[in-house]
C-alpha atoms as a PDB file:
ATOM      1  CA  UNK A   1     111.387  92.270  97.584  1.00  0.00           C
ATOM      2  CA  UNK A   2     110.785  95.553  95.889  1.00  0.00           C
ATOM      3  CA  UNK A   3     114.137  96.690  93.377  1.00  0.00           C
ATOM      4  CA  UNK A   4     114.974 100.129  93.776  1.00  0.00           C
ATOM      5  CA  UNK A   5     115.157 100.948  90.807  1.00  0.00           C
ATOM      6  CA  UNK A   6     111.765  99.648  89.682  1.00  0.00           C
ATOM      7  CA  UNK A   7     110.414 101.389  92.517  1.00  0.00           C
ATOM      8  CA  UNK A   8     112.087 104.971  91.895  1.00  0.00           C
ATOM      9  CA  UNK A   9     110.778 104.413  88.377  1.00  0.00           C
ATOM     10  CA  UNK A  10     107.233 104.295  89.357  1.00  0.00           C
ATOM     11  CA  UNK A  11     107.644 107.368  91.195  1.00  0.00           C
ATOM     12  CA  UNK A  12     108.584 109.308  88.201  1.00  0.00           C
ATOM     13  CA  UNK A  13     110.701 111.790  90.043  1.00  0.00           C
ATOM     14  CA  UNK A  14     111.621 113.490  87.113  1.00  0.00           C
ATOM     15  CA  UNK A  15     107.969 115.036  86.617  1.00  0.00           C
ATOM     16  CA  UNK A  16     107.807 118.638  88.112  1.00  0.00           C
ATOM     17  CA  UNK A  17     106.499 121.209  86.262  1.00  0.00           C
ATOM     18  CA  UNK A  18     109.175 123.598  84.764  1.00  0.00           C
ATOM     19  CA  UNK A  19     109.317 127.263  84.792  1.00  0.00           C
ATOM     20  CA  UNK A  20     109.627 127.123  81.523  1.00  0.00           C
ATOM     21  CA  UNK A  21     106.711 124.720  80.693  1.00  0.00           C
ATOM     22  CA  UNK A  22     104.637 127.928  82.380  1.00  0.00           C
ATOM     23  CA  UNK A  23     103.020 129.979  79.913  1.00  0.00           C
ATOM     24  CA  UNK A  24     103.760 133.522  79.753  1.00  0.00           C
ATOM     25  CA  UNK A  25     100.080 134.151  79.291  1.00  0.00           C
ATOM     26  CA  UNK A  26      97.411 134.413  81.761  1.00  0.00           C
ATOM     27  CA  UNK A  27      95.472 131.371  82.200  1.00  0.00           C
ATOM     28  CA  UNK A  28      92.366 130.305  83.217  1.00  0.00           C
ATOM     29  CA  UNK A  29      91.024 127.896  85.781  1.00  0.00           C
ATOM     30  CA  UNK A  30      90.336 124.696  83.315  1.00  0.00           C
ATOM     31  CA  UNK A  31      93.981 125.815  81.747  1.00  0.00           C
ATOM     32  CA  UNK A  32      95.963 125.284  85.112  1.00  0.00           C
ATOM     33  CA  UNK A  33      94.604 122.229  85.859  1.00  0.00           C
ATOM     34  CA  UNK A  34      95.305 120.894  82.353  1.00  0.00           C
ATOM     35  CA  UNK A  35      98.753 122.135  82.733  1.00  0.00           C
ATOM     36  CA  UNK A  36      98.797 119.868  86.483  1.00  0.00           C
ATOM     37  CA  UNK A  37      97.660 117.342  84.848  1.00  0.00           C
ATOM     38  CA  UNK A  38      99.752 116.728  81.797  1.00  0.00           C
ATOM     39  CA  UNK A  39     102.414 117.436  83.955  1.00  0.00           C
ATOM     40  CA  UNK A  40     101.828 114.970  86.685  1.00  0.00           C
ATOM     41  CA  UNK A  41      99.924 112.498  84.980  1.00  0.00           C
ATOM     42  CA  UNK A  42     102.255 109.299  85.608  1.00  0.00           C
ATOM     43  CA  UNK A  43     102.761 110.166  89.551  1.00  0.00           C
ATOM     44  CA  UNK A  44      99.215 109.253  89.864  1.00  0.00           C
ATOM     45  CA  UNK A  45      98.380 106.600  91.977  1.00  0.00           C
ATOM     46  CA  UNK A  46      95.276 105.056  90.275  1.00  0.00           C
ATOM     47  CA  UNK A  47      93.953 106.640  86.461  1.00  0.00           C
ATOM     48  CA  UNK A  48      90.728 108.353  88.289  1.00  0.00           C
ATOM     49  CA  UNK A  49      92.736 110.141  90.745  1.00  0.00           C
ATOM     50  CA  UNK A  50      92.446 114.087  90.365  1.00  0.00           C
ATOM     51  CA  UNK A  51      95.646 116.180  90.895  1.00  0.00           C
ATOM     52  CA  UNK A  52      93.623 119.584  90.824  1.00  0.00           C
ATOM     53  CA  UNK A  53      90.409 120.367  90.464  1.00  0.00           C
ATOM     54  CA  UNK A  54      88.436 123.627  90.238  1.00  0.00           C
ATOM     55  CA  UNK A  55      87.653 123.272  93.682  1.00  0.00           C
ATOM     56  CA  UNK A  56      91.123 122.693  95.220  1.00  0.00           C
ATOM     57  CA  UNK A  57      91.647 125.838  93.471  1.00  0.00           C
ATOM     58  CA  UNK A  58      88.932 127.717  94.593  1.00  0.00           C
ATOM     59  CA  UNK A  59      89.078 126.591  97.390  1.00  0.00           C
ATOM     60  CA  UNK A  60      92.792 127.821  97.650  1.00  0.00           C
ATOM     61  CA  UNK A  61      91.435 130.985  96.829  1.00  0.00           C
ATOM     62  CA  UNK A  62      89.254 131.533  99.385  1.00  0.00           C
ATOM     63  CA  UNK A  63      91.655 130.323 101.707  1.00  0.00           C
ATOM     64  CA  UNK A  64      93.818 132.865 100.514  1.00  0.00           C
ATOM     65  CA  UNK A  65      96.753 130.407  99.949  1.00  0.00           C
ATOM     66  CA  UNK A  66      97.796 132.849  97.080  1.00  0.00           C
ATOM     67  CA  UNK A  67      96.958 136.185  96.522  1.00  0.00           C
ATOM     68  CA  UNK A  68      94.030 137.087  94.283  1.00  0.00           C
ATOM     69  CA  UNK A  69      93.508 136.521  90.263  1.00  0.00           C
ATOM     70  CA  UNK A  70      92.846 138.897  87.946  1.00  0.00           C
ATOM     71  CA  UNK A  71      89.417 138.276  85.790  1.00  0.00           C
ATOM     72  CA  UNK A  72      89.402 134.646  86.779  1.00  0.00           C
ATOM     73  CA  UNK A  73      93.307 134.502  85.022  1.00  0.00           C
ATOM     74  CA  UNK A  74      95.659 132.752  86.512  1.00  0.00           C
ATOM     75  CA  UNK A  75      99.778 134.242  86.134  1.00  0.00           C
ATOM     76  CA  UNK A  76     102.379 132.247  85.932  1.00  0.00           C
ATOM     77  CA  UNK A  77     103.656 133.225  89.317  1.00  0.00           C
ATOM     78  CA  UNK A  78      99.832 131.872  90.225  1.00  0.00           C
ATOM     79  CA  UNK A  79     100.866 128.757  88.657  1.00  0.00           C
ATOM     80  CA  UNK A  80     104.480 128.387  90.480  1.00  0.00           C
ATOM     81  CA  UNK A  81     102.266 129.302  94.060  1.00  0.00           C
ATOM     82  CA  UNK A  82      99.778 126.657  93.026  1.00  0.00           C
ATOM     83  CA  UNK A  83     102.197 123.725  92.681  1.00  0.00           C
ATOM     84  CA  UNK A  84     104.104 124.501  95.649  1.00  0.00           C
ATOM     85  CA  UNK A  85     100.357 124.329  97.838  1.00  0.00           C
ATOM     86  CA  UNK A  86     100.098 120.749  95.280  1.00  0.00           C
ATOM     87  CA  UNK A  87     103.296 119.682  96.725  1.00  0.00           C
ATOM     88  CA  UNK A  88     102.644 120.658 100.255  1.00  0.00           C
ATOM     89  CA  UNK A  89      99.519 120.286 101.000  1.00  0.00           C
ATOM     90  CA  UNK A  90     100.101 116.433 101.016  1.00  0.00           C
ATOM     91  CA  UNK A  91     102.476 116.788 104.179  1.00  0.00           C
ATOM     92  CA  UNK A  92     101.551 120.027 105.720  1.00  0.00           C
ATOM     93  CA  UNK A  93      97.739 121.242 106.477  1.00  0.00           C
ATOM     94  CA  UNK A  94      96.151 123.408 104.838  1.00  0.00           C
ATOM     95  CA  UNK A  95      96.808 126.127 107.590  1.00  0.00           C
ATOM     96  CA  UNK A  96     100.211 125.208 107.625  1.00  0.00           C
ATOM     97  CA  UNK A  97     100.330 125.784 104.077  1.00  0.00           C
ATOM     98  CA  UNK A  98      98.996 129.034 104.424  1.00  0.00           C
ATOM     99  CA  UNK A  99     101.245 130.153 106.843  1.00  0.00           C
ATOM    100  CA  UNK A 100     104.543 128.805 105.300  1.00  0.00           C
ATOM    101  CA  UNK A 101     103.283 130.930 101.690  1.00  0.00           C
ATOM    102  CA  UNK A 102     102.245 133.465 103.748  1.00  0.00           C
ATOM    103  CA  UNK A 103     105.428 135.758 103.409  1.00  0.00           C
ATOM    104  CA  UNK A 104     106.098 134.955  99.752  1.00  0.00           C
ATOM    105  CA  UNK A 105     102.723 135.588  98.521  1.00  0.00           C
ATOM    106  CA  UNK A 106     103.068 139.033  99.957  1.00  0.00           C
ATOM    107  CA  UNK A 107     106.130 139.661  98.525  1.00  0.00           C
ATOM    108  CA  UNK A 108     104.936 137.834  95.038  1.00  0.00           C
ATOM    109  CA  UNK A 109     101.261 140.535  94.854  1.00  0.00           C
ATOM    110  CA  UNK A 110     103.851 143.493  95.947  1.00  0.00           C
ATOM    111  CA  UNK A 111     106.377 142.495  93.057  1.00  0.00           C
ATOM    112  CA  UNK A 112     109.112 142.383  95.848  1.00  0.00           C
ATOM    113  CA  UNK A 113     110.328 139.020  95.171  1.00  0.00           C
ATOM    114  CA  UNK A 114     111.232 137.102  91.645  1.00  0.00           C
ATOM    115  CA  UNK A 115     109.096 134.299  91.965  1.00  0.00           C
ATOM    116  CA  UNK A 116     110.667 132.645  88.811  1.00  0.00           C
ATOM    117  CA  UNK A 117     114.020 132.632  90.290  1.00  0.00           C
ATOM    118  CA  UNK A 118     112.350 131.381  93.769  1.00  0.00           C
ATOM    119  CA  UNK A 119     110.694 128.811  92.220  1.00  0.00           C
ATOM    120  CA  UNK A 120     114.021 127.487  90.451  1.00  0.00           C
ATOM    121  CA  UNK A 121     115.656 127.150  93.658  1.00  0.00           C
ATOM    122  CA  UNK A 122     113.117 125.313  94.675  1.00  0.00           C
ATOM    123  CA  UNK A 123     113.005 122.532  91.735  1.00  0.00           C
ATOM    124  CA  UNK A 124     116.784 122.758  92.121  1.00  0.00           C
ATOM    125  CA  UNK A 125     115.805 121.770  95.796  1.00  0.00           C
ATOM    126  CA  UNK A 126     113.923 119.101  94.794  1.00  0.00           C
ATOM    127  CA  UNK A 127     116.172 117.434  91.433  1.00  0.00           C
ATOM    128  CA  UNK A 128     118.841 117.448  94.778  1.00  0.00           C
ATOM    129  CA  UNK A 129     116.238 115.685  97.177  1.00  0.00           C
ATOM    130  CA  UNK A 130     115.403 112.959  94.622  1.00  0.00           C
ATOM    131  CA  UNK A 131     119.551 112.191  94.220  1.00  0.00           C
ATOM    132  CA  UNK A 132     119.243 112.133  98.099  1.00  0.00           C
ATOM    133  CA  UNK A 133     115.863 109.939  98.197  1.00  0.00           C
ATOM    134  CA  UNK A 134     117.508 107.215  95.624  1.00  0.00           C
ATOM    135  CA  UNK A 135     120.337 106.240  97.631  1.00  0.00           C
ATOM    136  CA  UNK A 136     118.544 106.306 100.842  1.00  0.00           C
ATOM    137  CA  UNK A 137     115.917 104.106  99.075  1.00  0.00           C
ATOM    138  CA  UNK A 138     118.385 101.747  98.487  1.00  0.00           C
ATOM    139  CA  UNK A 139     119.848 101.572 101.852  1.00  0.00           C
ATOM    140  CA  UNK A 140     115.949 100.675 103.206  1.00  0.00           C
ATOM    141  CA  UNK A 141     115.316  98.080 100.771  1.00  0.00           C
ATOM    142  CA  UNK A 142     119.078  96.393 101.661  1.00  0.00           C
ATOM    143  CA  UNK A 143     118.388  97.067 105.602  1.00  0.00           C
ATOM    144  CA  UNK A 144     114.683  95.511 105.007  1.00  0.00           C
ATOM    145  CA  UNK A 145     116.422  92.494 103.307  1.00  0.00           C
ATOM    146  CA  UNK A 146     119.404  92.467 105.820  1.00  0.00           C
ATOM    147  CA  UNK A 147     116.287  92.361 109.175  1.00  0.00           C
ATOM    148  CA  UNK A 148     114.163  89.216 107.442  1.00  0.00           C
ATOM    149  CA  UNK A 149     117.070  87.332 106.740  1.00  0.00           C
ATOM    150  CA  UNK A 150     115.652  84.808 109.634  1.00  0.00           C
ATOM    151  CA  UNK A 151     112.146  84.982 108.842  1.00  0.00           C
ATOM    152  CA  UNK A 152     112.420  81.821 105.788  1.00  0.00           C
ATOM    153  CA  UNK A 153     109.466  81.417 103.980  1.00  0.00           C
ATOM    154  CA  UNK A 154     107.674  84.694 104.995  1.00  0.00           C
ATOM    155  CA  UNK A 155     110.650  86.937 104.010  1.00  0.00           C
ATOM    156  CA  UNK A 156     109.314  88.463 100.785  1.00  0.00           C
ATOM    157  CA  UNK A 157     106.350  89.588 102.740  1.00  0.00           C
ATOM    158  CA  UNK A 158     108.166  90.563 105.687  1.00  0.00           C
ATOM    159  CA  UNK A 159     110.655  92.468 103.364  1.00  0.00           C
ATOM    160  CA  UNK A 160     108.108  94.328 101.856  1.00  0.00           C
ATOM    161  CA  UNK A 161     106.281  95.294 105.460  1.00  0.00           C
ATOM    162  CA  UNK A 162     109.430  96.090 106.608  1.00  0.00           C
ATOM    163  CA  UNK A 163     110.566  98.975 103.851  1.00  0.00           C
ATOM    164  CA  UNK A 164     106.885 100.159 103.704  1.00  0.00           C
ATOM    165  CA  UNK A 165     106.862 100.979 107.913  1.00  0.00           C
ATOM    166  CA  UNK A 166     110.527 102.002 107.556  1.00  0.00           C
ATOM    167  CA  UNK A 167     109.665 104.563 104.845  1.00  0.00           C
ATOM    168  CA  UNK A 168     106.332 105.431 106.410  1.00  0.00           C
ATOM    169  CA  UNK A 169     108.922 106.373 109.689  1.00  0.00           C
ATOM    170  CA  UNK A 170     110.948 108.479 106.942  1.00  0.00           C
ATOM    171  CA  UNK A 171     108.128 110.292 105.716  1.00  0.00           C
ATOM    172  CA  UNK A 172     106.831 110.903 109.662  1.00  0.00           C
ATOM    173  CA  UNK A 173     110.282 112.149 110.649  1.00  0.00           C
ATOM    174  CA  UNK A 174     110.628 114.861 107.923  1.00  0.00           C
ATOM    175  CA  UNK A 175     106.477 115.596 107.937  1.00  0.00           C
ATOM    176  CA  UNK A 176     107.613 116.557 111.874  1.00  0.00           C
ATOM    177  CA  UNK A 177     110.476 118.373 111.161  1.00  0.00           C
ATOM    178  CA  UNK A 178     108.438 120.591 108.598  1.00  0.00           C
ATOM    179  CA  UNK A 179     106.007 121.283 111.264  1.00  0.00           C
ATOM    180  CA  UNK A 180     108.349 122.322 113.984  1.00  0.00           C
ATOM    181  CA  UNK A 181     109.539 125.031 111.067  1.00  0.00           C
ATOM    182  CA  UNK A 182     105.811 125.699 110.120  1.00  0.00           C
ATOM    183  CA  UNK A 183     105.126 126.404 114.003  1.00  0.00           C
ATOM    184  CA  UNK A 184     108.905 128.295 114.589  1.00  0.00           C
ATOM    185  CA  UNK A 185     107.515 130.461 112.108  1.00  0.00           C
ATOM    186  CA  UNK A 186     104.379 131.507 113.041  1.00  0.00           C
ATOM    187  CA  UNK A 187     105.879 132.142 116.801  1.00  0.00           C
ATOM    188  CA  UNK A 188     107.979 134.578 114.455  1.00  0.00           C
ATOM    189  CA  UNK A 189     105.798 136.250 113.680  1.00  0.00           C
ATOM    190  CA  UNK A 190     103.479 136.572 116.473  1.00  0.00           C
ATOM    191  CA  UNK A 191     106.710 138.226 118.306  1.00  0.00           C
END
């Protein structure tokens, strides 16, 4: 059966991109995704897996996911918009995406919000999520173990089945929840 703790370690929870591993300078394109991928290099599933390309960002761009660069320079607050469509875009659709940044890429081209302070609330968010996601991790792989007691021989396997479709149902549940805010949202502002 899979050991928390190896498993949490393979996740490498602790790699998020810091405000204050952003640049203060402009960037461009080939910059950013350097920047992604130093910074997210060991959540990688497999060594040729991309975790931004030129045209995810582009393609962001003409989706108008965030709100338009300056001589193909990329801020910081660019940066901070780009990692939270990274970090979404894996749950949520692209549309979704779209219409969850909609509001605070608005404010962000205006200059009405602090995006820097924004985005710290939401790594805070997230350094509080992973404390949450340990223990619950735990609590599957002991409930996993507790269900294939019976099953003798085949209980490593069935373990392991187990805790994958138990946090496959996790990951459903909250990928639902996040929808039925995406879709409270938009009726907010259709009204």
């Amino acid at each position: 059966m899979a050991d928390a703790k190896q498993l949490i370690d393979k996740l490498a929870l602790e790699k998020k991109i810091p405000a204050e591993e952003i640049p203060r300078i402009d960037l461009y394109i080939d910059q950013v995704i350097q920047l992604f991928d130093t910074g997210f290099a060991e959540t990688k599933r497999n060594p040729e897996e991309k975790i931004l390309t030129k045209t995810m960002i582009n393609n962001y761009a003409k989706g108008k996911l965030f709100y338009p660069v300056t001589n193909k320079k990329y801020s910081r607050n660019h940066v901070m918009l780009i990692n939270l469509i990274y970090q979404m875009k894996s749950a949520l659709s692209i549309n979704d995406v779209k219409k969850v940044l909609a509001g605070i890429n608005e404010k962000a081209a205006q200059k009405e919000i602090d995006l820097s302070g924004f985005y710290e609330s939401y790594l805070e968010i997230q350094r509080y999520n992973d404390g949450i996601f340990k223990e619950n991790v735990e609590q599957q792989i002991e409930k996993a173990q507790s269900e294939s007691a019976d099953f003798g021989d085949d209980r490593e396997e069935i373990d392991k089945v187990l805790l994958i479709a138990s946090l496959v149902h996790m990951s459903n549940l909250y990928r639902r929840a996040a929808e039925i805010l995406v879709d409270e949202m938009a009726e907010g502002e259709e009204a």
